[in-house]
C-alpha atoms as a PDB file:
ATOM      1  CA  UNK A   1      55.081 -86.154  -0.847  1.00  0.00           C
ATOM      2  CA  UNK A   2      57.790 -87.922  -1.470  1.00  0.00           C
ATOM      3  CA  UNK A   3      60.829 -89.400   0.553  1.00  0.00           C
ATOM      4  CA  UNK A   4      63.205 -87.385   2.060  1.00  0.00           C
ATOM      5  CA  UNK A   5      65.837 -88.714  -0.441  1.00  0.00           C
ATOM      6  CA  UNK A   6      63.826 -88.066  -3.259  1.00  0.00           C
ATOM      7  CA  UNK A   7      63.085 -84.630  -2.222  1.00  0.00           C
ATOM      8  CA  UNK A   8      66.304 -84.111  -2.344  1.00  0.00           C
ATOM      9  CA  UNK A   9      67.214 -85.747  -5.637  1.00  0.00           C
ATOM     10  CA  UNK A  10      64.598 -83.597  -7.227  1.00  0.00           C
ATOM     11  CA  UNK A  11      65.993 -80.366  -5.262  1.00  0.00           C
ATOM     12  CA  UNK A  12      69.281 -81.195  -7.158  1.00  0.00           C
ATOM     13  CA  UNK A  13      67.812 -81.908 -10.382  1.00  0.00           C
ATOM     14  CA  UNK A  14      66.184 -78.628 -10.578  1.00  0.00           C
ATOM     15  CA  UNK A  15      69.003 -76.516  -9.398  1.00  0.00           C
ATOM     16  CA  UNK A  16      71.388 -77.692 -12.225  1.00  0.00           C
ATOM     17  CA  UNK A  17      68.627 -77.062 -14.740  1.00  0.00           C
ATOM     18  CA  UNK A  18      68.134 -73.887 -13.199  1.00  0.00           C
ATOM     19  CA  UNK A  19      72.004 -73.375 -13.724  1.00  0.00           C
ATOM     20  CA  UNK A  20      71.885 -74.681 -17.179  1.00  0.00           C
ATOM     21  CA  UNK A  21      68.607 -72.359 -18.464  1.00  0.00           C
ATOM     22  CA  UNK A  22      70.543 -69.089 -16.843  1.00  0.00           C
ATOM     23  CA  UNK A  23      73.692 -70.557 -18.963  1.00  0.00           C
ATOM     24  CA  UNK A  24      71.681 -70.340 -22.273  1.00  0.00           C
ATOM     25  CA  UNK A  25      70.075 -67.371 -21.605  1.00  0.00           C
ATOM     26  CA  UNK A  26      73.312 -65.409 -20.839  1.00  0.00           C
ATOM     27  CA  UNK A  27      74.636 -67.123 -23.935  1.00  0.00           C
ATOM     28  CA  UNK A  28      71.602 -65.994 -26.118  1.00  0.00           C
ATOM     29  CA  UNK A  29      72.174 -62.434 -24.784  1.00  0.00           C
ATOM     30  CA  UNK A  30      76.061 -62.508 -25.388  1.00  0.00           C
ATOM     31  CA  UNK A  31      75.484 -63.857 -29.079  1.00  0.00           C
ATOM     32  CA  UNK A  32      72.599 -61.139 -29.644  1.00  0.00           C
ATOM     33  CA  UNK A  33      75.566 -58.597 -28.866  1.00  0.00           C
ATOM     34  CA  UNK A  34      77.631 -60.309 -30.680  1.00  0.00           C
ATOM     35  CA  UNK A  35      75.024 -59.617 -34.009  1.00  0.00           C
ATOM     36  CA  UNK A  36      74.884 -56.243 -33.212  1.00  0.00           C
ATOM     37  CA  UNK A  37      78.539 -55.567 -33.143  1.00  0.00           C
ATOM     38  CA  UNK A  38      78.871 -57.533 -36.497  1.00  0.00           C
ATOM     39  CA  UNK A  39      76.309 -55.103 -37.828  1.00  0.00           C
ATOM     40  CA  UNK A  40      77.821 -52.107 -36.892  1.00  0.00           C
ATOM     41  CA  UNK A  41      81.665 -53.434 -38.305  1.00  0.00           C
ATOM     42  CA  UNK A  42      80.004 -54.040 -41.794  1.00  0.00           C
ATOM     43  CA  UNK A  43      78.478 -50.809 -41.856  1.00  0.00           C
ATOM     44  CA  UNK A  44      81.946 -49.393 -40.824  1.00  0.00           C
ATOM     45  CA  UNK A  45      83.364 -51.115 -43.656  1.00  0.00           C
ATOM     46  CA  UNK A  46      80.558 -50.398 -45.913  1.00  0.00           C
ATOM     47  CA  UNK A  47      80.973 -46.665 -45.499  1.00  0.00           C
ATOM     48  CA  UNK A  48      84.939 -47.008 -45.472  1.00  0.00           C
ATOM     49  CA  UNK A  49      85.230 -48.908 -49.139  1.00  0.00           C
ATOM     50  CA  UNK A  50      86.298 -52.176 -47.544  1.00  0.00           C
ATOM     51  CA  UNK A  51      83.350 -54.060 -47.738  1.00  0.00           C
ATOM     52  CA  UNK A  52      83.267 -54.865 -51.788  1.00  0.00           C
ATOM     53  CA  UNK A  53      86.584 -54.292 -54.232  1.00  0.00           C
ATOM     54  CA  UNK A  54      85.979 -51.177 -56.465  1.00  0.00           C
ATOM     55  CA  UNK A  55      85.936 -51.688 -60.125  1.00  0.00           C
ATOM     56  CA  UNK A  56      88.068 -48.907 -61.904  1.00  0.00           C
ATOM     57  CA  UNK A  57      85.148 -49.068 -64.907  1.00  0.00           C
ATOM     58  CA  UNK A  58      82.891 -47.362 -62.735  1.00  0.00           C
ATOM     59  CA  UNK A  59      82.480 -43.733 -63.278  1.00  0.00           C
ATOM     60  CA  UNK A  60      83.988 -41.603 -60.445  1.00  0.00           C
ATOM     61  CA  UNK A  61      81.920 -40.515 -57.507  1.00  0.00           C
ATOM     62  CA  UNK A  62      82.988 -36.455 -58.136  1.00  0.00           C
ATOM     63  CA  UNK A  63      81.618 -36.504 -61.392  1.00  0.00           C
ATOM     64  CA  UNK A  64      78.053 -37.823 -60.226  1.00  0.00           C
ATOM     65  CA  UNK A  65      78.204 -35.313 -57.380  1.00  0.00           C
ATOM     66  CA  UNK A  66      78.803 -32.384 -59.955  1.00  0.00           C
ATOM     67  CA  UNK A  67      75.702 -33.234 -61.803  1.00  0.00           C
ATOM     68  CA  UNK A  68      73.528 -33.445 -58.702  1.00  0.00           C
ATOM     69  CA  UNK A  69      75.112 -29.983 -56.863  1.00  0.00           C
ATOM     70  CA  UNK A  70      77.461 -28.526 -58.984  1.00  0.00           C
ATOM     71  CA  UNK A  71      78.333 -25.650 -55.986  1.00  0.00           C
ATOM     72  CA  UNK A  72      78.967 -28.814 -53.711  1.00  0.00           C
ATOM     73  CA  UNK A  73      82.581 -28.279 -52.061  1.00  0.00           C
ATOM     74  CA  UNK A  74      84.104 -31.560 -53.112  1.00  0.00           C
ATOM     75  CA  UNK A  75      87.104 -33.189 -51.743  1.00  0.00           C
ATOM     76  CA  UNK A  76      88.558 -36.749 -53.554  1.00  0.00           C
ATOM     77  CA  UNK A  77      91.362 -38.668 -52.576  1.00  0.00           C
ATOM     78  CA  UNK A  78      94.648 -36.440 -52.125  1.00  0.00           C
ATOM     79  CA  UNK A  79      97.419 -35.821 -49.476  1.00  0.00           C
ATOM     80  CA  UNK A  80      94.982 -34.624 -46.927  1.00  0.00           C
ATOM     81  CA  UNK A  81      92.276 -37.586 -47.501  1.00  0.00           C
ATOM     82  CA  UNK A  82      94.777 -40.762 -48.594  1.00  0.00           C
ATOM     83  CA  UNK A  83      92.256 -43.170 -46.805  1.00  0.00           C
ATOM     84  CA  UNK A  84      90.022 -42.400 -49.548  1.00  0.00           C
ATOM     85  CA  UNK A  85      89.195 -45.843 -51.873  1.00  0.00           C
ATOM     86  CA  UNK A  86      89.836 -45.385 -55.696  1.00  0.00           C
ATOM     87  CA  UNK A  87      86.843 -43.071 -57.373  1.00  0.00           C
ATOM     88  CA  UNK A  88      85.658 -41.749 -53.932  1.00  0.00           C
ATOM     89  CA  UNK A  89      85.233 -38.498 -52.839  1.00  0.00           C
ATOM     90  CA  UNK A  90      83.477 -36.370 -50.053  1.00  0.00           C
ATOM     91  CA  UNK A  91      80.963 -33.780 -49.450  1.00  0.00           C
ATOM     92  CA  UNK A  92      78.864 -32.464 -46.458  1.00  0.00           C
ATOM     93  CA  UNK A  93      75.607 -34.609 -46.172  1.00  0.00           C
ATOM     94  CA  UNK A  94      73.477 -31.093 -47.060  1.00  0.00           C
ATOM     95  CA  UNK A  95      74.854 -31.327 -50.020  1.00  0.00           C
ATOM     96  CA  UNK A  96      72.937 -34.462 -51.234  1.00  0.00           C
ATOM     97  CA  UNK A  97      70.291 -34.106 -48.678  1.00  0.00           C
ATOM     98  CA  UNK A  98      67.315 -31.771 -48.275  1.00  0.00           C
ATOM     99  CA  UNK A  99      65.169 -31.745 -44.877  1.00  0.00           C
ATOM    100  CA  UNK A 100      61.501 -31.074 -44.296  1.00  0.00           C
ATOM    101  CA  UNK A 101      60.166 -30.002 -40.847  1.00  0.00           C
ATOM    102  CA  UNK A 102      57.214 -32.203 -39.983  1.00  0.00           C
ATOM    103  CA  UNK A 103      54.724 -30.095 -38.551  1.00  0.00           C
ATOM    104  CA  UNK A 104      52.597 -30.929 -41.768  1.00  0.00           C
ATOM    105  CA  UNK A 105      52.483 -34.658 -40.444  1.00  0.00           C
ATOM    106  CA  UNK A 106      51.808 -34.825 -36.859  1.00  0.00           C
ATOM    107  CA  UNK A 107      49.070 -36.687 -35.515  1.00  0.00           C
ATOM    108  CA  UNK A 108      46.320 -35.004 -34.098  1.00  0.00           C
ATOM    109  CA  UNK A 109      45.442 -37.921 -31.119  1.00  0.00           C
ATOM    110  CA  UNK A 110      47.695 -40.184 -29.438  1.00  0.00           C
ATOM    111  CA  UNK A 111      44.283 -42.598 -28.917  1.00  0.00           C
ATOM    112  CA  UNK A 112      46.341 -45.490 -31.127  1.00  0.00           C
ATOM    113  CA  UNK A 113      44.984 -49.334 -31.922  1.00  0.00           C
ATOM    114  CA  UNK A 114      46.746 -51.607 -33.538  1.00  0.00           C
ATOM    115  CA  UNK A 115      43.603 -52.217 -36.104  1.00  0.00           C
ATOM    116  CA  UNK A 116      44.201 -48.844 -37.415  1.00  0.00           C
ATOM    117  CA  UNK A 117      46.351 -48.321 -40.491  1.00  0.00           C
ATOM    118  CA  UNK A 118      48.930 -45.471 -40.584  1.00  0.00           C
ATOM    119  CA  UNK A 119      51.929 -46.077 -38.200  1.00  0.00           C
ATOM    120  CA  UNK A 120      53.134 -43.200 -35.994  1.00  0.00           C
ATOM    121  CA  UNK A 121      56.603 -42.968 -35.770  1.00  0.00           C
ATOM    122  CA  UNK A 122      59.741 -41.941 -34.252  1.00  0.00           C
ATOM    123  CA  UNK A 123      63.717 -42.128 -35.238  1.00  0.00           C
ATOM    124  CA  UNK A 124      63.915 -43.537 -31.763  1.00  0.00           C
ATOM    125  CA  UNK A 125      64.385 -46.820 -30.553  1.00  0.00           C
ATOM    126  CA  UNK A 126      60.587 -47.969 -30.256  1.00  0.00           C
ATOM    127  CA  UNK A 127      60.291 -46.279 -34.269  1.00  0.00           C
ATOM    128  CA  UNK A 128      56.631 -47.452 -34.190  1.00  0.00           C
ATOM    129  CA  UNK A 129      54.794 -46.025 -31.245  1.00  0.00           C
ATOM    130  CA  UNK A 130      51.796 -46.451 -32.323  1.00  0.00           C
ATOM    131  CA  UNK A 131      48.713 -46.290 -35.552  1.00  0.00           C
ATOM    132  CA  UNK A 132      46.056 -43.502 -36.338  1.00  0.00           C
ATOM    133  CA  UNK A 133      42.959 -43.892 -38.082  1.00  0.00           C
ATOM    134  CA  UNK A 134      43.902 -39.940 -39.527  1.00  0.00           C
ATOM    135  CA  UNK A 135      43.877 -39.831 -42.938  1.00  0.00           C
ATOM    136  CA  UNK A 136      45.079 -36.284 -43.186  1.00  0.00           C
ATOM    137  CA  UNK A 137      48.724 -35.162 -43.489  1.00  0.00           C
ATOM    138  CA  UNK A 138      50.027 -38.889 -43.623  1.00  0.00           C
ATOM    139  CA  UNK A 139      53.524 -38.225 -45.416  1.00  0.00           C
ATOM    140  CA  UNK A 140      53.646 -40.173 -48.829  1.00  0.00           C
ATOM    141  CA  UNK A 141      56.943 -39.310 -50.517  1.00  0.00           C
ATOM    142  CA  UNK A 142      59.076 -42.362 -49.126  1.00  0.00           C
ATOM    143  CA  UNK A 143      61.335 -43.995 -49.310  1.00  0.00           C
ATOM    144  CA  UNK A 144      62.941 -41.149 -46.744  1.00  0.00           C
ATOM    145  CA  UNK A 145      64.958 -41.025 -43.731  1.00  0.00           C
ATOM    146  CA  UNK A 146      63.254 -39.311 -40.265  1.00  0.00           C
ATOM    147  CA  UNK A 147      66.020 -38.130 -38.320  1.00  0.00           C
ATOM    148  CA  UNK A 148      65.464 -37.151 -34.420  1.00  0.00           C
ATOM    149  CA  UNK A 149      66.788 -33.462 -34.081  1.00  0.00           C
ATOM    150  CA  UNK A 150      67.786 -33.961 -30.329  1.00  0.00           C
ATOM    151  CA  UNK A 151      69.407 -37.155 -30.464  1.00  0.00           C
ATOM    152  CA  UNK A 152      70.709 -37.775 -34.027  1.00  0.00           C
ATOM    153  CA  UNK A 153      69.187 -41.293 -34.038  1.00  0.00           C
ATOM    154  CA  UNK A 154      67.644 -41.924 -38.086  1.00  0.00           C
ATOM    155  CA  UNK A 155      65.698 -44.573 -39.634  1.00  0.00           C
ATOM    156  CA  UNK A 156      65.248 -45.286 -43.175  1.00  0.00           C
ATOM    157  CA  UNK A 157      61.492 -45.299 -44.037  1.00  0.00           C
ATOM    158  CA  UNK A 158      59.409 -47.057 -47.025  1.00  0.00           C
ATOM    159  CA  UNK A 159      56.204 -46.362 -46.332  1.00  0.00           C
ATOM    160  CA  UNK A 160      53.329 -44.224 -45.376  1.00  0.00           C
ATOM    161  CA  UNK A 161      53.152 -42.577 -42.184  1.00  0.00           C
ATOM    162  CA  UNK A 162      52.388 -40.031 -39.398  1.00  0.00           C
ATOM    163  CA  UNK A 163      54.768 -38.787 -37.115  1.00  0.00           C
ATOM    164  CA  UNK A 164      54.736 -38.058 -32.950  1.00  0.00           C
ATOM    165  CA  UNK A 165      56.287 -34.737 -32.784  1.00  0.00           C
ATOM    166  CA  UNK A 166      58.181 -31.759 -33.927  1.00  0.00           C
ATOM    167  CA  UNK A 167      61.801 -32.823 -32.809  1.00  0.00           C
ATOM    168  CA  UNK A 168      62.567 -34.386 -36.455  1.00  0.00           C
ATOM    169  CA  UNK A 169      63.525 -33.846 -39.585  1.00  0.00           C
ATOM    170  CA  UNK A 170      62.279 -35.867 -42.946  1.00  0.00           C
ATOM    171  CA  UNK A 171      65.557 -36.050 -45.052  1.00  0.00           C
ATOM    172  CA  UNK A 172      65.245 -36.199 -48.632  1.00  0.00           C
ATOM    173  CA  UNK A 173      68.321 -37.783 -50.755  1.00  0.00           C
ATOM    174  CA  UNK A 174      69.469 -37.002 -54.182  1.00  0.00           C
ATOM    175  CA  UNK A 175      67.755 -39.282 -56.791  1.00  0.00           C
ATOM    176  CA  UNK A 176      71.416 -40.560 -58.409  1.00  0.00           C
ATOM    177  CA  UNK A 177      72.613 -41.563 -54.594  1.00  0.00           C
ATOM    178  CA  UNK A 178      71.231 -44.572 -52.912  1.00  0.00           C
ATOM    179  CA  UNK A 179      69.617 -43.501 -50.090  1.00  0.00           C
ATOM    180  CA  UNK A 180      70.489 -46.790 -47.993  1.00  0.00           C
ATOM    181  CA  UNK A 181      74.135 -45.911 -48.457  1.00  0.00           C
ATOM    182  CA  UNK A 182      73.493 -42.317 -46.683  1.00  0.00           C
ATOM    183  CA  UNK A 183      70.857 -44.425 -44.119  1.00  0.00           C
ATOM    184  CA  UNK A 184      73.798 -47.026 -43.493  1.00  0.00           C
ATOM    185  CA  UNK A 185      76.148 -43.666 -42.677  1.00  0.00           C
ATOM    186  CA  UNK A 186      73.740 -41.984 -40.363  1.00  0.00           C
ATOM    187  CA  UNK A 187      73.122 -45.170 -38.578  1.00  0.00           C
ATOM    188  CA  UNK A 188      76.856 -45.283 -37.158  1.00  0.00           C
ATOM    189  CA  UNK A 189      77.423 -42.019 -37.174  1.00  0.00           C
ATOM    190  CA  UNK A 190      76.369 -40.027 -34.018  1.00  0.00           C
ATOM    191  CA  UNK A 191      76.431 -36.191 -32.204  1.00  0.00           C
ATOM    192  CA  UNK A 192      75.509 -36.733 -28.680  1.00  0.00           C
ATOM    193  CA  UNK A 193      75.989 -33.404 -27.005  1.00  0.00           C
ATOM    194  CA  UNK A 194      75.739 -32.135 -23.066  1.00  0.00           C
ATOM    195  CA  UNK A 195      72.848 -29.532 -24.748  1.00  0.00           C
ATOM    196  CA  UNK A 196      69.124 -29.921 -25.284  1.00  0.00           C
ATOM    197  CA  UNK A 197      69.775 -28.560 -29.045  1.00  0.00           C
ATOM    198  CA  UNK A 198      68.263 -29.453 -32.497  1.00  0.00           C
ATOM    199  CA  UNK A 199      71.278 -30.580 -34.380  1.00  0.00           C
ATOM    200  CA  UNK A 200      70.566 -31.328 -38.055  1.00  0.00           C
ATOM    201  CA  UNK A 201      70.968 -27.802 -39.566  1.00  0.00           C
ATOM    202  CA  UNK A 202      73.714 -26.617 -36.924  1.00  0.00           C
ATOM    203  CA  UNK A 203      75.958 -29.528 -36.855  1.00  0.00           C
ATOM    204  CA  UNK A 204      75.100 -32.888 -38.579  1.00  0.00           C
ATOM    205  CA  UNK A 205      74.214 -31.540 -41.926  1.00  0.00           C
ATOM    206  CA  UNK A 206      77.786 -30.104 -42.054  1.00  0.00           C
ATOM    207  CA  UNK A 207      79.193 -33.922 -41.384  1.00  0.00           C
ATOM    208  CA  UNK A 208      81.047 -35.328 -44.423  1.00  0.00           C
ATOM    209  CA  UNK A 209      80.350 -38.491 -45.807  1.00  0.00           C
ATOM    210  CA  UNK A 210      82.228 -40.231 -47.796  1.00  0.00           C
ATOM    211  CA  UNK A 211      80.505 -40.967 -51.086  1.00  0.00           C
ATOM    212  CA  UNK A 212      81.305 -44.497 -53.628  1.00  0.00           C
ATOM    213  CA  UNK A 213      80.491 -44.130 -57.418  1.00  0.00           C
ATOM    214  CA  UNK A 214      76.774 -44.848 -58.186  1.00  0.00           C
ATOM    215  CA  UNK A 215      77.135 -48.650 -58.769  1.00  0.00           C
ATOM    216  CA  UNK A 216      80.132 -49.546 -55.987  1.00  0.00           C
ATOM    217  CA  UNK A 217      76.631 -47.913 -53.760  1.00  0.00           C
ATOM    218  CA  UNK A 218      74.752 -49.970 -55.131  1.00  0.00           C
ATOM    219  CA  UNK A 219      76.681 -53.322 -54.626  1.00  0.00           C
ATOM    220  CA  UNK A 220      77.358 -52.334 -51.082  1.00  0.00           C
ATOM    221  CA  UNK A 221      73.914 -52.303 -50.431  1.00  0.00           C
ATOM    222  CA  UNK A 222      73.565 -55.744 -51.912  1.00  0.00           C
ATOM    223  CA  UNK A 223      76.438 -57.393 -49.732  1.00  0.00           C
ATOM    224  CA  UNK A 224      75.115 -55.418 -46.106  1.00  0.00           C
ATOM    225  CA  UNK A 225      71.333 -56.649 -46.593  1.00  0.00           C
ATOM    226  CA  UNK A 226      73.347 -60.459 -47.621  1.00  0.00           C
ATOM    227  CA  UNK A 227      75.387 -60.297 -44.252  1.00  0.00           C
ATOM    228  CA  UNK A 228      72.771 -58.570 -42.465  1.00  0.00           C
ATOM    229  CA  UNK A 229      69.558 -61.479 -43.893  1.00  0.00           C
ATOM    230  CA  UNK A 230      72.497 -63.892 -42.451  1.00  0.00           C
ATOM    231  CA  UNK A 231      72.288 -62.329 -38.734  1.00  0.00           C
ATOM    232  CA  UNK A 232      68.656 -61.812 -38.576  1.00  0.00           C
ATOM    233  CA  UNK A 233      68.109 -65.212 -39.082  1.00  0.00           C
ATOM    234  CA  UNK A 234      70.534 -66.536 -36.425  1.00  0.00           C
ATOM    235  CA  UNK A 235      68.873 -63.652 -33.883  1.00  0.00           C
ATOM    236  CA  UNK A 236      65.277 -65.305 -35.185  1.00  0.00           C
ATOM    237  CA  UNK A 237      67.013 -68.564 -34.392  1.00  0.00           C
ATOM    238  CA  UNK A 238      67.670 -68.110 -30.737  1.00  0.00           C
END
């Protein structure tokens, strides 16, 4: 034990580094929001033509989008759609996307390990919940996007894998559009509804996105995974 006054010294000392650990932790937490929020303002920008200068050499986005659906309904920049960058245009996301039900793909036993090989996923938050040793129905054709029916949540996929249940849809994208550009739309771009209802071919399929020419896509994709490389490695930092 020590003396009374030292007791008391030490209670002090370990109150204001008490004080000081809660400080950094709320800071840690406030900067991790922080990240997120920068995230979601590039993909805003990304998805709204601000985040790299178009090049007037590139070929117009309307003219790809007639070669890959030529009964699309396409809408460029005009007096209704002014907010539209130079060589933009829009369509509905069924237009460039084709769905798969995954019924084909779900695994058999939940009885997952960690040594086992094919992940089982969801468009959820957790996205892996778990990995099967099935090697039957494992879907192949990546990379795609799973999209949760019920909640609109989507994650871009490149590999492999099983899936939990029936309430998703595997999205397909055109070959000649990126598919991260539609993955970067989808991920800021929700339906949440008062009803328990399956959404893709009812509502969010009917969505329009707005669509860059080929290689603007392609450099937009370049400058998000920069910015976003940047932010993972401060959030790996904390």
């Amino acid at each position: 034990m020590p003396p009374l006054s030292e007791q008391k010294r030490i209670i002090a000392e370990l109150e204001y580094c008490f004080d000081l650990i809660s400080t950094i932790e709320q800071s840690q937490s406030d900067l991790q929001d922080t990240i997120k929020q920068a995230k979601s303002k590039i993909l805003d920008l990304a998805i709204h033509g601000k985040l790299v200068p178009q090049d007037p050499n590139d070929e117009p986005a309307s003219e790809l989008l007639k070669r890959i659906n030529p009964k699309a309904e396409i809408t460029c920049d005009n007096g209704h759609y002014p907010q539209l960058p130079d060589g933009w245009c829009k369509c509905r996301l069924e237009d460039i996307v084709e769905y798969e039900q995954p019924q084909a793909y779900i695994v058999n036993s939940t009885d997952y390990d960690d040594r086992y090989l094919t992940p089982v996923l969801t468009a959820g938050k957790s996205f892996v919940i778990g990995y099967t040793n099935e090697t039957e129905g494992i879907y192949q054709n990546t990379p795609c996007i799973i999209f949760d029916d019920f909640t609109t949540d989507s994650k871009l996929v490149d590999f492999p894998f099983k899936v939990k249940s029936s309430a998703m849809k595997i999205l397909k994208v055109a070959d000649d559009i990126e598919i991260e550009y539609v993955a970067m739309f989808m991920n800021i771009t929700r339906l949440i509804g008062d009803t328990h209802k399956r959404y893709w071919i009812s509502e969010y399929s009917k969505l329009c996105i707005p669509i860059p020419p080929k290689d603007e896509q392609k450099r937009i994709i370049n400058a998000a995974n920069a910015m976003f490389e940047k932010l993972d490695a401060i959030m790996e930092s904390l």
